[in-house]
N, C-alpha and C. Protein backbone atom coordinates (compact mmCIF):
# COMPACT_ATOMS: atom_id res chain seq x y z
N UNK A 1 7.27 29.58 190.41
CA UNK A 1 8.37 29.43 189.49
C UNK A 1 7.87 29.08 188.08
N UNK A 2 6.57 28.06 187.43
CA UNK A 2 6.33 27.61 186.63
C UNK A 2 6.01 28.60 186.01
N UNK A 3 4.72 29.32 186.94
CA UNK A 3 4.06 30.50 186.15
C UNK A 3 4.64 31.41 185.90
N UNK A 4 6.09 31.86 186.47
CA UNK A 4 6.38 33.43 185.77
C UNK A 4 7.71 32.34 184.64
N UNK A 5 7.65 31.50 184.55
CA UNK A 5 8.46 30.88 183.59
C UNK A 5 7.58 30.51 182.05
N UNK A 6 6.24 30.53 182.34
CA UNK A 6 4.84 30.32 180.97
C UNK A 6 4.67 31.67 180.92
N UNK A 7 4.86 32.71 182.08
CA UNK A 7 4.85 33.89 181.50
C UNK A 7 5.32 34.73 180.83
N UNK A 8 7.08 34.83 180.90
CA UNK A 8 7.98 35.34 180.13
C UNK A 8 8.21 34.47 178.86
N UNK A 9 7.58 32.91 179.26
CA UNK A 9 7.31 32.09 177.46
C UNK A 9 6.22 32.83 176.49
N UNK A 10 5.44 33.09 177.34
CA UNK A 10 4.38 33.90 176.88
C UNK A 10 4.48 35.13 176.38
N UNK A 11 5.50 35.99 176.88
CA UNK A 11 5.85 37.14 176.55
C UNK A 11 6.94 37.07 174.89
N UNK A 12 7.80 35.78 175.22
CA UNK A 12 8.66 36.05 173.71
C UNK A 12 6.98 35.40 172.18
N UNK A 13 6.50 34.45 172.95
CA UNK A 13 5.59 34.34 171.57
C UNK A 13 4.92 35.89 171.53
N UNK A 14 4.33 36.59 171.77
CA UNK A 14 4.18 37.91 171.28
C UNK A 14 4.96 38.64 170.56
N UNK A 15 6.34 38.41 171.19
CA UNK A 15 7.26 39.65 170.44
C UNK A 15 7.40 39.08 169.24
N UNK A 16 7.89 37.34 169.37
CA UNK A 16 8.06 36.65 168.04
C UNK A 16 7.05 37.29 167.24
N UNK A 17 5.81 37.06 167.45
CA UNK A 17 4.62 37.50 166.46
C UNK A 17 4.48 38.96 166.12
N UNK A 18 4.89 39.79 167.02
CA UNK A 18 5.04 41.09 166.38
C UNK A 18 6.11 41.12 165.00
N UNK A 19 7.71 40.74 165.55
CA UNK A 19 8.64 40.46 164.44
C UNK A 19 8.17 39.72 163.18
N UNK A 20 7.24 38.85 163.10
CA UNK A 20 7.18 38.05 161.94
C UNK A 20 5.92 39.03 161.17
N UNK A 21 4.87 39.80 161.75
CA UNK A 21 3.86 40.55 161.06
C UNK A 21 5.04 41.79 160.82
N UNK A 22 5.75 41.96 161.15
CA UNK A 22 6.79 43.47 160.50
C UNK A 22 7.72 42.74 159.62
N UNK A 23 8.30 41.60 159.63
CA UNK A 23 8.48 41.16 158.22
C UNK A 23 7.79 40.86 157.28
N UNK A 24 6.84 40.54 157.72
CA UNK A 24 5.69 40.14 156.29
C UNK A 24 5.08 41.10 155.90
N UNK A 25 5.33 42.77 156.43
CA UNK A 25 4.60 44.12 156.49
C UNK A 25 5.98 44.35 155.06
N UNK A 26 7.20 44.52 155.53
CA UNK A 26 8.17 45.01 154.26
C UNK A 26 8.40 44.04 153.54
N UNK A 27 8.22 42.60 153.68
CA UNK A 27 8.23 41.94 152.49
C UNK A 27 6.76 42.36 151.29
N UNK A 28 5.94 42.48 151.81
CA UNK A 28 4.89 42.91 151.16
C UNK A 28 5.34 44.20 150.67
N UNK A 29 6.11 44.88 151.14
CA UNK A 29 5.87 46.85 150.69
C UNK A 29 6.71 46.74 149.44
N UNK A 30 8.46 45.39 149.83
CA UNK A 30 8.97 44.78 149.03
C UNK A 30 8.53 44.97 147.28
N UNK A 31 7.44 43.90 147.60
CA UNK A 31 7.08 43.23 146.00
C UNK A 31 6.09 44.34 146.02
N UNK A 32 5.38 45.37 146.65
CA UNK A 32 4.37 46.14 145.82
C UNK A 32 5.49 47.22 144.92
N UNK A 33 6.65 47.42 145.92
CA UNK A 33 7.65 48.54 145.33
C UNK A 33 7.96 47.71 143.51
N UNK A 34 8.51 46.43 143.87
CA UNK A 34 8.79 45.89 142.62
C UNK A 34 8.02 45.75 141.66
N UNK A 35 6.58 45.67 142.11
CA UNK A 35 5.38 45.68 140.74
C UNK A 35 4.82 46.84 140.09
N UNK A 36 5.11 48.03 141.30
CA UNK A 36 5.07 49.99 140.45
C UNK A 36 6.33 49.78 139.43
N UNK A 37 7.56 49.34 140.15
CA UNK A 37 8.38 49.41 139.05
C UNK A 37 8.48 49.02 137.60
N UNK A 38 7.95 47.87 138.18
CA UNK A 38 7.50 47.50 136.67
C UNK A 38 6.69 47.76 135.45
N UNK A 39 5.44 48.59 136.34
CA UNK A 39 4.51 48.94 135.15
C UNK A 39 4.87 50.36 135.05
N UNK A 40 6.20 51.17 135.97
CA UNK A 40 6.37 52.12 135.13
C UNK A 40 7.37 51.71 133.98
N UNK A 41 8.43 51.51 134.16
CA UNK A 41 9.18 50.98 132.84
C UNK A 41 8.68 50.35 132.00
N UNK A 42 7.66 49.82 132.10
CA UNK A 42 6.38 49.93 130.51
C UNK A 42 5.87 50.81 130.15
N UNK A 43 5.47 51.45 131.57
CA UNK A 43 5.05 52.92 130.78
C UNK A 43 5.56 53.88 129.98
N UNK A 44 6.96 53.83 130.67
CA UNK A 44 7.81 54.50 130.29
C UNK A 44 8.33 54.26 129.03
N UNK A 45 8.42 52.63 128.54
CA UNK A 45 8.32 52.39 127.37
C UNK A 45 7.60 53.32 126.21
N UNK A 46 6.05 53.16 126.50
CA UNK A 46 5.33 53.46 125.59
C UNK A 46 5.36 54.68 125.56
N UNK A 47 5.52 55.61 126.28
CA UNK A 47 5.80 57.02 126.19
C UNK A 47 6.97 57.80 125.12
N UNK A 48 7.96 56.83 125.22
CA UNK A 48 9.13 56.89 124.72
C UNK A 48 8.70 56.57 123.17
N UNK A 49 7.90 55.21 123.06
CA UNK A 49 7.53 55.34 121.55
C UNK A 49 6.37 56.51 121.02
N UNK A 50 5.77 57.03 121.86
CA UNK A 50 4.90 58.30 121.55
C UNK A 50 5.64 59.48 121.06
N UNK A 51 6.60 59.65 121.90
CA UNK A 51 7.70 60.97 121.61
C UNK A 51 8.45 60.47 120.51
N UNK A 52 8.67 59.29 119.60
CA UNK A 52 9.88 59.07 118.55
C UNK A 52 8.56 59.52 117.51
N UNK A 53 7.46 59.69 117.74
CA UNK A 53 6.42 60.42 116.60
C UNK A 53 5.94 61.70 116.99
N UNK A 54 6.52 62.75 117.67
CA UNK A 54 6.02 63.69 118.23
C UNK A 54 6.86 64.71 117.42
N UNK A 55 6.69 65.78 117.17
CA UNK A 55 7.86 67.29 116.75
C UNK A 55 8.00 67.04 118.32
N UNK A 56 9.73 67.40 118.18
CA UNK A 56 10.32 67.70 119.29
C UNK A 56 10.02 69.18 119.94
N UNK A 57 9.77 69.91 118.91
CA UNK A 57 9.28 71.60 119.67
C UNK A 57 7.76 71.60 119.60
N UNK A 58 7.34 70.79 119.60
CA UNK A 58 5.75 70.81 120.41
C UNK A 58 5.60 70.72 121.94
N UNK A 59 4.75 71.21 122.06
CA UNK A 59 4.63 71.55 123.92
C UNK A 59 4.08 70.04 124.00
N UNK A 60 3.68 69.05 123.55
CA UNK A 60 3.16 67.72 124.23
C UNK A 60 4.28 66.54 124.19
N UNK A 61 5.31 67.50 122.99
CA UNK A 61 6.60 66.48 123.52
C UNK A 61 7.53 66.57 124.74
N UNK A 62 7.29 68.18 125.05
CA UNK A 62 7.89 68.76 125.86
C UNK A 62 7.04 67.67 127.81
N UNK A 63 5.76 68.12 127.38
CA UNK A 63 5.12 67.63 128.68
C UNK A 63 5.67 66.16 128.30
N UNK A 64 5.54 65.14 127.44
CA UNK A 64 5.98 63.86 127.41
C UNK A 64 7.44 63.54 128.08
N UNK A 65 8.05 64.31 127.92
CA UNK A 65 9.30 64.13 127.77
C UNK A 65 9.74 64.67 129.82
N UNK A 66 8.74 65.46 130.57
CA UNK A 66 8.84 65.80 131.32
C UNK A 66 8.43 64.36 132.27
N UNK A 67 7.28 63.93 131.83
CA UNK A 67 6.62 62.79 132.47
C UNK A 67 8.10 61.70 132.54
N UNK A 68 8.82 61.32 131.40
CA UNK A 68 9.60 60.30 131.29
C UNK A 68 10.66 60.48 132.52
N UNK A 69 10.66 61.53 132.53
CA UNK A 69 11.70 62.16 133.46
C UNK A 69 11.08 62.02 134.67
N UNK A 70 10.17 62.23 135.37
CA UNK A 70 9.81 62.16 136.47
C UNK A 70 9.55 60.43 136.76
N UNK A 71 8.94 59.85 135.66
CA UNK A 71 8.85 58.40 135.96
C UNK A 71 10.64 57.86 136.13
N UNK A 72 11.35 58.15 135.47
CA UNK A 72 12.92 57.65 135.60
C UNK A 72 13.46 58.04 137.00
N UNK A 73 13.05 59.26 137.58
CA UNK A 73 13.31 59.85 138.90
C UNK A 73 13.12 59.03 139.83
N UNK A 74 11.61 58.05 139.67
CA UNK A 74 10.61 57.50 140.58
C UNK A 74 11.35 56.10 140.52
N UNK A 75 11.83 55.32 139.51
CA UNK A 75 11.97 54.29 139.48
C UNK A 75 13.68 54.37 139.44
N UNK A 76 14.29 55.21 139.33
CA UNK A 76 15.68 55.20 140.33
C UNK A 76 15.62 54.97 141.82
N UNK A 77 14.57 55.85 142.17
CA UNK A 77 14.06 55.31 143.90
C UNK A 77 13.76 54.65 144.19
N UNK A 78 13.17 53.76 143.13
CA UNK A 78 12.44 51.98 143.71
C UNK A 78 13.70 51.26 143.44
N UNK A 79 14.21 51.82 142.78
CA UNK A 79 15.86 50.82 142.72
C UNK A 79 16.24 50.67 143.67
N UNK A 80 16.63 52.23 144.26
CA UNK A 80 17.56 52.27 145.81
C UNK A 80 17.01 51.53 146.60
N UNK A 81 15.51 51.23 146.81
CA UNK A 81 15.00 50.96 147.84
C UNK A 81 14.99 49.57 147.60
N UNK A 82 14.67 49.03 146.43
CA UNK A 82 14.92 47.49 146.50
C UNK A 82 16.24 47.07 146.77
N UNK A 83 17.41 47.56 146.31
CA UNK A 83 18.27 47.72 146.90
C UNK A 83 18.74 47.34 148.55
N UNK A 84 18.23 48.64 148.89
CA UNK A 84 18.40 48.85 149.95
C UNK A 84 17.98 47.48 151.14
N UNK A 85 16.50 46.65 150.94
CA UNK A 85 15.89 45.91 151.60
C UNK A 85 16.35 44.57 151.32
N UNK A 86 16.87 44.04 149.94
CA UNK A 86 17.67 43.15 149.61
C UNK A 86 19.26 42.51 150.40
N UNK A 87 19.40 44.28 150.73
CA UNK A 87 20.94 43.86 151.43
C UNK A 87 20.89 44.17 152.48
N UNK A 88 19.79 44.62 152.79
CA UNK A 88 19.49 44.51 154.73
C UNK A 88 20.21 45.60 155.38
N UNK A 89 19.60 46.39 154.71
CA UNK A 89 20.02 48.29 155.35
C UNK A 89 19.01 48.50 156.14
């Protein structure tokens, strides 16, 4: 009786420990998502002041202006997703 009673004790500390390394797995994915975000919207900053000195019909405002766009794409998605993990979807 003792032993299959230290055994199935034995069995929830595992699972516990699986559950707590898979929270500390998306809390981590968490704050790495939040720290890309951040250094793109700086980036994105400085890009933005590159293009207010660029001719607008130059092909490097054009590629600039493509980049801003794809970084705004990227960091709408880190939104959703912080989002998303915040409110426990």
């Amino acid at each position: 009786m003792l032993d299959s009673l230290l055994g199935a004790l034995s069995h929830l500390n595992l699972f516990d420990a699986i559950g707590n390394a898979w929270i500390s797995y998306k809390v981590s994915k968490n704050n790495k998502i939040k720290e890309s975000r951040e250094w793109m919207i700086n980036h994105v900053a400085i890009i933005r002041m590159e293009l207010a000195n660029k001719d607008q019909s130059s092909p490097e405002y054009t590629k600039l202006l493509n980049v801003v766009k794809a970084y705004d794409a990227k960091i709408a998605e880190y939104d959703k997703e912080i989002h998303d993990f915040e409110d426990g979807d």
